[in-house]
Protein backbone atom coordinates (compact mmCIF):
# COMPACT_ATOMS: atom_id res chain seq x y z
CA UNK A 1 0.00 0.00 0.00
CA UNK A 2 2.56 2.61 1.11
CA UNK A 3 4.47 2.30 -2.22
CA UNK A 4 1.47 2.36 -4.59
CA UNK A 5 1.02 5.71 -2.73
CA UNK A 6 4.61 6.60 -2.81
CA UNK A 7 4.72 5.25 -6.83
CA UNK A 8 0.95 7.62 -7.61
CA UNK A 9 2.77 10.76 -5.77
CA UNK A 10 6.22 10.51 -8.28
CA UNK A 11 3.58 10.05 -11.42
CA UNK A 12 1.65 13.17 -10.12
CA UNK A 13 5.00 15.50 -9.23
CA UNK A 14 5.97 14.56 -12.91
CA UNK A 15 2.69 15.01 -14.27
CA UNK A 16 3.08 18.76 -12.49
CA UNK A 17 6.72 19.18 -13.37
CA UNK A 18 6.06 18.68 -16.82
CA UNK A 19 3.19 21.58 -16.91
CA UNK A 20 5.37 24.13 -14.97
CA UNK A 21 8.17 23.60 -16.97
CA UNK A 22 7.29 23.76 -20.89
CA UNK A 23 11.12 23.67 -22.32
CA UNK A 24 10.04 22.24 -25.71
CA UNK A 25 6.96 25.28 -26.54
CA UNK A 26 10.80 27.25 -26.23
CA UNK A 27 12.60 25.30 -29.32
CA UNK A 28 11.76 28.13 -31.59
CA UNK A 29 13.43 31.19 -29.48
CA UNK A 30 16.50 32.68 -29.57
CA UNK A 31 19.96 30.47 -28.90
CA UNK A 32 20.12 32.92 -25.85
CA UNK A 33 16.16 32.76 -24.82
CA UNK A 34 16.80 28.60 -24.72
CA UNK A 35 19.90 28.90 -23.13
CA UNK A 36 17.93 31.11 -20.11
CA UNK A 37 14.83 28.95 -20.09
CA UNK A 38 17.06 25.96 -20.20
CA UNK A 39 19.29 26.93 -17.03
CA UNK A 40 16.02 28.44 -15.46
CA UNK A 41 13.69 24.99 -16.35
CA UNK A 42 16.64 23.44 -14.05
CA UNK A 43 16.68 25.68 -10.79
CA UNK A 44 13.00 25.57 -11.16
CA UNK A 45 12.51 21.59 -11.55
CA UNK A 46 14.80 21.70 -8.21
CA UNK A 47 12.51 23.97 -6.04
CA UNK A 48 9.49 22.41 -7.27
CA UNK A 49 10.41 18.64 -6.72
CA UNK A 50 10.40 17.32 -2.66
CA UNK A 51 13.43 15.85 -1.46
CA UNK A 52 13.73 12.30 0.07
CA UNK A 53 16.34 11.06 2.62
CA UNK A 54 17.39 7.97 4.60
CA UNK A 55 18.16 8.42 7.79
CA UNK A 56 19.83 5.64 10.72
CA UNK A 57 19.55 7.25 14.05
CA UNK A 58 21.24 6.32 17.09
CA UNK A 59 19.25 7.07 20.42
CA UNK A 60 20.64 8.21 23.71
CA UNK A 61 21.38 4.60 26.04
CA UNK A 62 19.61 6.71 29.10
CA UNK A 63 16.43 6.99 27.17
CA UNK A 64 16.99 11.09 27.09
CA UNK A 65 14.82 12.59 23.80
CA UNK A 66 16.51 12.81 20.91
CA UNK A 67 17.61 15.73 18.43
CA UNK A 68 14.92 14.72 16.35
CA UNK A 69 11.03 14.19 16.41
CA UNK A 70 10.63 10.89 18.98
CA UNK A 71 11.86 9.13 21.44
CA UNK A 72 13.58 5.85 21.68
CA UNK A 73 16.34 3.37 22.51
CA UNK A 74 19.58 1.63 20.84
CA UNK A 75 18.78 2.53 16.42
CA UNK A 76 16.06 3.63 14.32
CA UNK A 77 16.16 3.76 10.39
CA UNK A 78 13.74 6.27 8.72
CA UNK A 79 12.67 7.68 5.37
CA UNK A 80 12.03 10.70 4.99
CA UNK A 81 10.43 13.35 2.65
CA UNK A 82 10.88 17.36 2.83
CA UNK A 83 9.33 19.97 0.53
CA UNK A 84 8.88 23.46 0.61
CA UNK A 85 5.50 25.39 -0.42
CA UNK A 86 7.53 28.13 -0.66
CA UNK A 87 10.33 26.91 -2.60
CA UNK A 88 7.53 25.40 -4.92
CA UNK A 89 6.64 29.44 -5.14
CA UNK A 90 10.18 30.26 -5.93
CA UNK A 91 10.24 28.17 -8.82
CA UNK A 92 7.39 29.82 -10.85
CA UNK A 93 9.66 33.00 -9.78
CA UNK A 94 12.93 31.97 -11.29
CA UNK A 95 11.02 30.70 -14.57
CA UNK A 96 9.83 34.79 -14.66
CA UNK A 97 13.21 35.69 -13.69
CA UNK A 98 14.34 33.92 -17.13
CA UNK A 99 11.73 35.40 -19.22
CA UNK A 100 12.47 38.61 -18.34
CA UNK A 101 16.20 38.33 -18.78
CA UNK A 102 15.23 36.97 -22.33
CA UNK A 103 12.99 40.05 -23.58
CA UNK A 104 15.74 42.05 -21.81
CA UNK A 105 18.32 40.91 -23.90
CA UNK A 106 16.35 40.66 -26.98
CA UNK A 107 15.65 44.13 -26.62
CA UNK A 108 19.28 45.10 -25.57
CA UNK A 109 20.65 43.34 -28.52
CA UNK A 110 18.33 45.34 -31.54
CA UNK A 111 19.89 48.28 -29.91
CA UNK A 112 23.46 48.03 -29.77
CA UNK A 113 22.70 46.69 -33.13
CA UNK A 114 21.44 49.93 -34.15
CA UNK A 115 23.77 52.14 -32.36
CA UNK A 116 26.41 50.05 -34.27
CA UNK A 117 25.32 50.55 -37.54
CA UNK A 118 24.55 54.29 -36.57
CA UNK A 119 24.13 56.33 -40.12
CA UNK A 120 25.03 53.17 -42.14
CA UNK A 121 20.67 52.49 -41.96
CA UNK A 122 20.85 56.15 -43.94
CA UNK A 123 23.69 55.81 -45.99
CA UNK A 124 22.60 52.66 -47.80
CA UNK A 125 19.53 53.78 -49.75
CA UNK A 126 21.39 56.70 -50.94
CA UNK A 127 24.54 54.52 -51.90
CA UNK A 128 21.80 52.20 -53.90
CA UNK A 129 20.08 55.91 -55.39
CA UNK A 130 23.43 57.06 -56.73
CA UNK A 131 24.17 53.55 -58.18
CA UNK A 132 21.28 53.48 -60.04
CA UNK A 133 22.00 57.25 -61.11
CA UNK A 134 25.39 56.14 -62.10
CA UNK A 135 24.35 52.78 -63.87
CA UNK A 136 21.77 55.12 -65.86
CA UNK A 137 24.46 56.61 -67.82
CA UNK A 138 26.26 53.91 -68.79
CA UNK A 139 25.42 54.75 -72.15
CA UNK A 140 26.63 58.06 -72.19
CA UNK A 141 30.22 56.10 -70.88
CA UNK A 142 30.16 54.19 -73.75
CA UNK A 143 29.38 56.78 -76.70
CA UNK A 144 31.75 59.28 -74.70
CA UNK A 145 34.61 56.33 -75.40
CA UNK A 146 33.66 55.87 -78.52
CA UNK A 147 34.09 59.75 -79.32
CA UNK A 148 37.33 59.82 -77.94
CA UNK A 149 38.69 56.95 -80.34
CA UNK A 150 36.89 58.61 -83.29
CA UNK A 151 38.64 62.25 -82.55
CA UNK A 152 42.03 60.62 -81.48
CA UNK A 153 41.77 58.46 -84.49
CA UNK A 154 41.22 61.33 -87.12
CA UNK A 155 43.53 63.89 -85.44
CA UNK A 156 41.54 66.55 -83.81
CA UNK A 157 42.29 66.51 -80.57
CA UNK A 158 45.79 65.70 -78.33
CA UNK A 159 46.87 62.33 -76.69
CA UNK A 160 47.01 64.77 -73.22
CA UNK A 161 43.38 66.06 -74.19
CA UNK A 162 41.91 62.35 -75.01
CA UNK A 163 43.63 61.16 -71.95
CA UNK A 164 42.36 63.46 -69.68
CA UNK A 165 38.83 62.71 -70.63
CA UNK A 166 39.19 59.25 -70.31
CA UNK A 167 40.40 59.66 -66.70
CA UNK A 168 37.16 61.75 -65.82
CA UNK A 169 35.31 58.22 -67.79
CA UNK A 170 37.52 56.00 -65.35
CA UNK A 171 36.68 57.74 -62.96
CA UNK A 172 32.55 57.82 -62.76
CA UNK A 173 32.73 54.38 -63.81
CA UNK A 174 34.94 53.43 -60.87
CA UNK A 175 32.76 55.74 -59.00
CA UNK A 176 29.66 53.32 -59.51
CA UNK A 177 31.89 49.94 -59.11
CA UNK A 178 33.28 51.24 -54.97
CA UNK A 179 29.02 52.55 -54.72
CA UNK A 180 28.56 48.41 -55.70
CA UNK A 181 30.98 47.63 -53.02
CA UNK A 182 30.08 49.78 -50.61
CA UNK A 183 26.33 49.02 -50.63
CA UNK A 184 27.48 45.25 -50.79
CA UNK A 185 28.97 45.49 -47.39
CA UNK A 186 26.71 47.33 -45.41
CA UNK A 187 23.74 44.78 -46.56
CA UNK A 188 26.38 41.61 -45.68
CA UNK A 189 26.68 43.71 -42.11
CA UNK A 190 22.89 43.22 -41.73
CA UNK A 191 22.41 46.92 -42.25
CA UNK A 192 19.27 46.08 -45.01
CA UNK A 193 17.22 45.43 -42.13
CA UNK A 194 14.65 48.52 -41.14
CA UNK A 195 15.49 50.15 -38.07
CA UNK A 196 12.99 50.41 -35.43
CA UNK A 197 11.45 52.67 -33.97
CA UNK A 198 14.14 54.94 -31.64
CA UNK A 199 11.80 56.56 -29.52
CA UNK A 200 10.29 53.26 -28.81
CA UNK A 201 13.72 51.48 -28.39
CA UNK A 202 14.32 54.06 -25.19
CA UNK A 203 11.37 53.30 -23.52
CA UNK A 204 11.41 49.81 -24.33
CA UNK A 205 15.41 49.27 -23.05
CA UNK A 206 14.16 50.66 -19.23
CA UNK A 207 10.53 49.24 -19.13
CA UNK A 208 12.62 45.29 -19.72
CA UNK A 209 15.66 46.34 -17.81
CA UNK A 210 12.94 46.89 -14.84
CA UNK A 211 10.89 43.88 -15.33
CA UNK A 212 14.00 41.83 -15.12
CA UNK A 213 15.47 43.78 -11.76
CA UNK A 214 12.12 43.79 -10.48
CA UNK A 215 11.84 39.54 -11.36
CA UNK A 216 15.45 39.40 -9.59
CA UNK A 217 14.20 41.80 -6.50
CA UNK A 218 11.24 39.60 -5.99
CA UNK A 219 12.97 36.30 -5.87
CA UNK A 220 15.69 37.79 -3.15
CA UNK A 221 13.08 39.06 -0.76
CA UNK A 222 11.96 35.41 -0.22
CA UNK A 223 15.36 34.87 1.04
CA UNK A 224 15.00 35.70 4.95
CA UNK A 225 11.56 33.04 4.76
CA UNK A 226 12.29 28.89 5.18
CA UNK A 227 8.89 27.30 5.02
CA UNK A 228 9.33 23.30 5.47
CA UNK A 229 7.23 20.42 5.65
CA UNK A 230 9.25 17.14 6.53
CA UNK A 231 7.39 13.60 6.51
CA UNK A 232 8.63 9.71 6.95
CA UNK A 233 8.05 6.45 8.11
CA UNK A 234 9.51 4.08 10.51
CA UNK A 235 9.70 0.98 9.00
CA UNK A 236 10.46 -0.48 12.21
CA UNK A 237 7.73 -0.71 14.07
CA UNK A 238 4.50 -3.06 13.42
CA UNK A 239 2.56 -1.52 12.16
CA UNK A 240 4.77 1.06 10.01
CA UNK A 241 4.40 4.15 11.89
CA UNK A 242 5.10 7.61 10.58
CA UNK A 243 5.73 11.22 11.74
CA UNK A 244 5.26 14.75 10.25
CA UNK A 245 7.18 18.19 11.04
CA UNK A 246 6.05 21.70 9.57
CA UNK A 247 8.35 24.15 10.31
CA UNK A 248 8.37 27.80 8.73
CA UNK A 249 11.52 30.28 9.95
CA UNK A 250 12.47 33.95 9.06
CA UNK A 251 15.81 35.44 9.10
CA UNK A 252 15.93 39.37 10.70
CA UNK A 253 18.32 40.02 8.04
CA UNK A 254 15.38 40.25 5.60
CA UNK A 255 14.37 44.07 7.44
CA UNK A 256 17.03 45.03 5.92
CA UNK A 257 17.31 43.21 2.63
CA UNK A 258 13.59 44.21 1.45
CA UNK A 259 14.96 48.11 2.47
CA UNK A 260 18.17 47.70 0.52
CA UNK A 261 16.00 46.33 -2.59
CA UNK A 262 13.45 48.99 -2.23
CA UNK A 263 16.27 51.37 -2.52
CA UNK A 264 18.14 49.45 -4.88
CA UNK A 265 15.33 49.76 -7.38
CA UNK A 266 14.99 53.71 -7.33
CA UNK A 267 18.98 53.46 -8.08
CA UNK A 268 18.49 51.22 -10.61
CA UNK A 269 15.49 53.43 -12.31
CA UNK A 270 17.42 56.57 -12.09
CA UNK A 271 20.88 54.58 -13.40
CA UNK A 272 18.24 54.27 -16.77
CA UNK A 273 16.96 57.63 -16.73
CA UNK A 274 20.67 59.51 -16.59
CA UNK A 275 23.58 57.12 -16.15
CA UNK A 276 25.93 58.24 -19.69
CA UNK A 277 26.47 54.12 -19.84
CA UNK A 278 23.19 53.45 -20.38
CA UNK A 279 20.93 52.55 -23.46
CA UNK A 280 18.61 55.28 -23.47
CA UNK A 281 20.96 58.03 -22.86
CA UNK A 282 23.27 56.69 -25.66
CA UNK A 283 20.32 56.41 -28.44
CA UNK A 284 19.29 59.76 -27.83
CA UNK A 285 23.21 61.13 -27.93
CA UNK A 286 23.19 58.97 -31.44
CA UNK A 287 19.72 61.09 -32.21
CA UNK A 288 21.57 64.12 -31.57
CA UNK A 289 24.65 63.41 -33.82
CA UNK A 290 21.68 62.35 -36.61
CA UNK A 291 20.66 65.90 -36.33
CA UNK A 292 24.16 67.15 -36.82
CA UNK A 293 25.38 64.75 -39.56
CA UNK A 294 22.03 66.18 -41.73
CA UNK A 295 22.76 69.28 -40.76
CA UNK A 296 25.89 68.99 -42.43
CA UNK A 297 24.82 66.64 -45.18
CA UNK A 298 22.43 69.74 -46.13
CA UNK A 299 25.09 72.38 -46.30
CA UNK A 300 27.46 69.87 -48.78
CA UNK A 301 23.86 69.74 -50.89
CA UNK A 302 24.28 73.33 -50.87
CA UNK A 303 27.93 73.72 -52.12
CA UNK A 304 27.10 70.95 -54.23
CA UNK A 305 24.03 72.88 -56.27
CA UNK A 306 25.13 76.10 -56.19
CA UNK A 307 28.44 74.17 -58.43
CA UNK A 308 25.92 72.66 -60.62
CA UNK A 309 24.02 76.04 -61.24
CA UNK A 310 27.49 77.25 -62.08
CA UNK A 311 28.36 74.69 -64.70
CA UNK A 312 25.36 74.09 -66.35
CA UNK A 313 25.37 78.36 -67.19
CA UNK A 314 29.09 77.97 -68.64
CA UNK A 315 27.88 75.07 -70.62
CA UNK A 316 24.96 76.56 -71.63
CA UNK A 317 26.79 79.39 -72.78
CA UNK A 318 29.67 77.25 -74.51
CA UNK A 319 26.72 75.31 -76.32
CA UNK A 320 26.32 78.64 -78.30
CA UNK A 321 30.17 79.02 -78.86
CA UNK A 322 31.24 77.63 -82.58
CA UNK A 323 34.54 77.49 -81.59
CA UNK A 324 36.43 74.10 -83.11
CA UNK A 325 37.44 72.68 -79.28
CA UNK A 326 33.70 73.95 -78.21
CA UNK A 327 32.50 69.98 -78.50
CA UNK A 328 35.86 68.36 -77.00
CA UNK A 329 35.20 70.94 -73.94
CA UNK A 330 31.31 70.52 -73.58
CA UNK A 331 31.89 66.72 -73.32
CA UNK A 332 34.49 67.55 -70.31
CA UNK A 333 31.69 69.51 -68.73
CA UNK A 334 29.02 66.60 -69.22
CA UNK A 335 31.20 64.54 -67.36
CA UNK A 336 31.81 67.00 -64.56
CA UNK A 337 28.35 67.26 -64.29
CA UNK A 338 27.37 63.98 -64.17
CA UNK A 339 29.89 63.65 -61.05
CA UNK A 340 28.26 66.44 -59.22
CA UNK A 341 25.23 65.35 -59.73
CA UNK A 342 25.64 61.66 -58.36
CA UNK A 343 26.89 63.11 -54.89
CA UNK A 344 23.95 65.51 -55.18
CA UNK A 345 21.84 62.18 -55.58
CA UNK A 346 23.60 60.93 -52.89
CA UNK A 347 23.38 63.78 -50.25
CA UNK A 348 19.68 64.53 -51.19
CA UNK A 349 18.73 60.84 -50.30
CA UNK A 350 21.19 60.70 -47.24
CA UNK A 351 19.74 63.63 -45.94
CA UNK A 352 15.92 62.57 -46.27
CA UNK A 353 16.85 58.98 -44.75
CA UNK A 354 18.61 60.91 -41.57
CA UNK A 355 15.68 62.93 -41.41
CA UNK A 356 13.65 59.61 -41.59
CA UNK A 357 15.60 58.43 -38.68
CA UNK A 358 15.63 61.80 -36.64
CA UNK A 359 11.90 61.16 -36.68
CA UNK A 360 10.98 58.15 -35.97
């Protein structure tokens, strides 16, 4: 009888074990969530479970009571079970404990991501605008060439003159192969992904930070409290007789800790709010140097287009000319133009994605 009870109380604590700790609905998180829930599932399986022990105890030859719960002479052998209600508690805290430290990090890690990347998230789509700008006139690379062997060829204009223009050719067509490059490493960096929102990243980083200390604080305040129940048998005796002990103990310590934790947690909430080191104060320092990068972005635009309004009059005025180097010299100036207007394409598109970013 007393091990079909023993053998239905094992098939129930595994029956409950199983429900309180779910590790397989956790195979499709994060190598770090699993990790966590894992390490957490463990601890928690622990404080959960009851404990059993075997015990041989030697009585007291002047029939004195013993250390223990009876009385008695010469040996006594004894098994015995403890568990703790409030350990059992403690477990469904340390399986919080672990998801909070999981959204925590998943959080933390999408923001050092971003603060890594910085104004790469901006510079890509204007790397990929002036590509495309660039890869537009490919044709007018390739008739421009074609020119320049034709003039060389019959004469009418110098080595010096043909080489120089193929060097502004080399040039805008390496100027499109380094954009390639360029774009091709941000997106192997991960950059391609969309950024999220950076006012919601600050509030997010403190609000899990919180949750976990807050998990942590809870589980440490339980600390001063033992809460025991201890039950066995005697196998001895006919019939098998058995005794019980509930015993629940506090530790004057825990004034103090709950105190200290109390204060601990306004720390740690101000430490979010101001610390330099922190998340939140370091996304909006990286919101503020947005704001000056476009800033400056917008004043290179500038430079840039008042350049372009300058070339495009002299051109327009050379189109008019019917001088015999007027075509050799207009091509020069298509080319020029073409380059300023690629890092106008450029700039303008950098400057609306900071914006974009500033914003968000």
């Amino acid at each position: 009888m007393i091990r079909k009870k023993m053998a239905i109380a094992v098939g129930s604590l595994g029956a409950l074990l199983a429900v309180c700790v779910p590790t397989s609905a956790w195979s499709q998180e994060s190598p770090y969530c699993k990790k966590v829930r894992a390490r957490a599932s463990g601890d928690a399986a622990l404080l959960f479970s009851p404990s059993a022990q075997v015990q041989g105890v030697k009585f007291p030859k002047n029939g004195a009571v013993d250390t223990s719960s009876s009385v008695g002479q010469s040996y006594q052998f004894r098994g015995v079970v403890t568990w703790s209600p409030l350990d059992f508690y403690k477990g469904f805290r340390v399986l919080d404990v672990a998801e909070a430290d999981c959204r925590e990090h998943e959080i933390v890690v999408t923001t050092e991501e971003v603060l890594k990347h910085g104004a790469d998230y901006a510079r890509l789509p204007a790397l990929k605008a002036q590509r495309e700008f660039l890869e537009g006139k490919r044709p007018f690379f390739t008739a421009a060439r074609a020119k320049l062997d034709e003039r060389t060829a019959a004469g009418v204009m110098t080595v010096m003159d043909a080489e120089s223009h193929r060097a502004q050719l080399r040039e805008l067509e390496r100027k499109s192969e380094v954009t390639q490059g360029e774009i091709d490493r941000l997106e192997a960096r991960g950059v391609a992904r969309d950024i999220p929102l950076l006012s919601s990243l600050v509030s997010e980083v403190a609000v899990r930070a919180l949750e976990h200390d807050q998990e942590t604080s809870r589980v440490r305040k339980l600390d001063p409290w033992t809460v025991g129940v201890v039950g066995g048998i005697v196998p001895q005796y006919d019939p098998v007789d058995w005794f019980g002990v509930v015993q629940v103990g506090y530790n004057f310590g825990g004034i103090s800790r709950v105190d200290n934790e109390h204060r601990y947690m306004d720390a740690r909430s101000e430490e979010l709010r101001t610390a330099r080191y922190e998340l939140g104060t370091r996304i909006s320092r990286f919101r503020e140097e947005l704001r000056v990068t476009r800033a400056q972005t917008e004043r290179e635009l500038a430079v840039l287009e008042r350049d372009a309004v300058a070339l495009t009059t002299a051109r327009n005025a050379l189109a008019k000319s019917e001088a015999t180097n007027a075509p050799l010299a207009l091509d020069g100036m298509d080319m020029a133009l073409i380059g300023i207007e690629s890092e106008r394409v450029y700039l303008t598109q950098f400057s609306a994605a900071l914006r974009r970013m500033e914003e968000r």
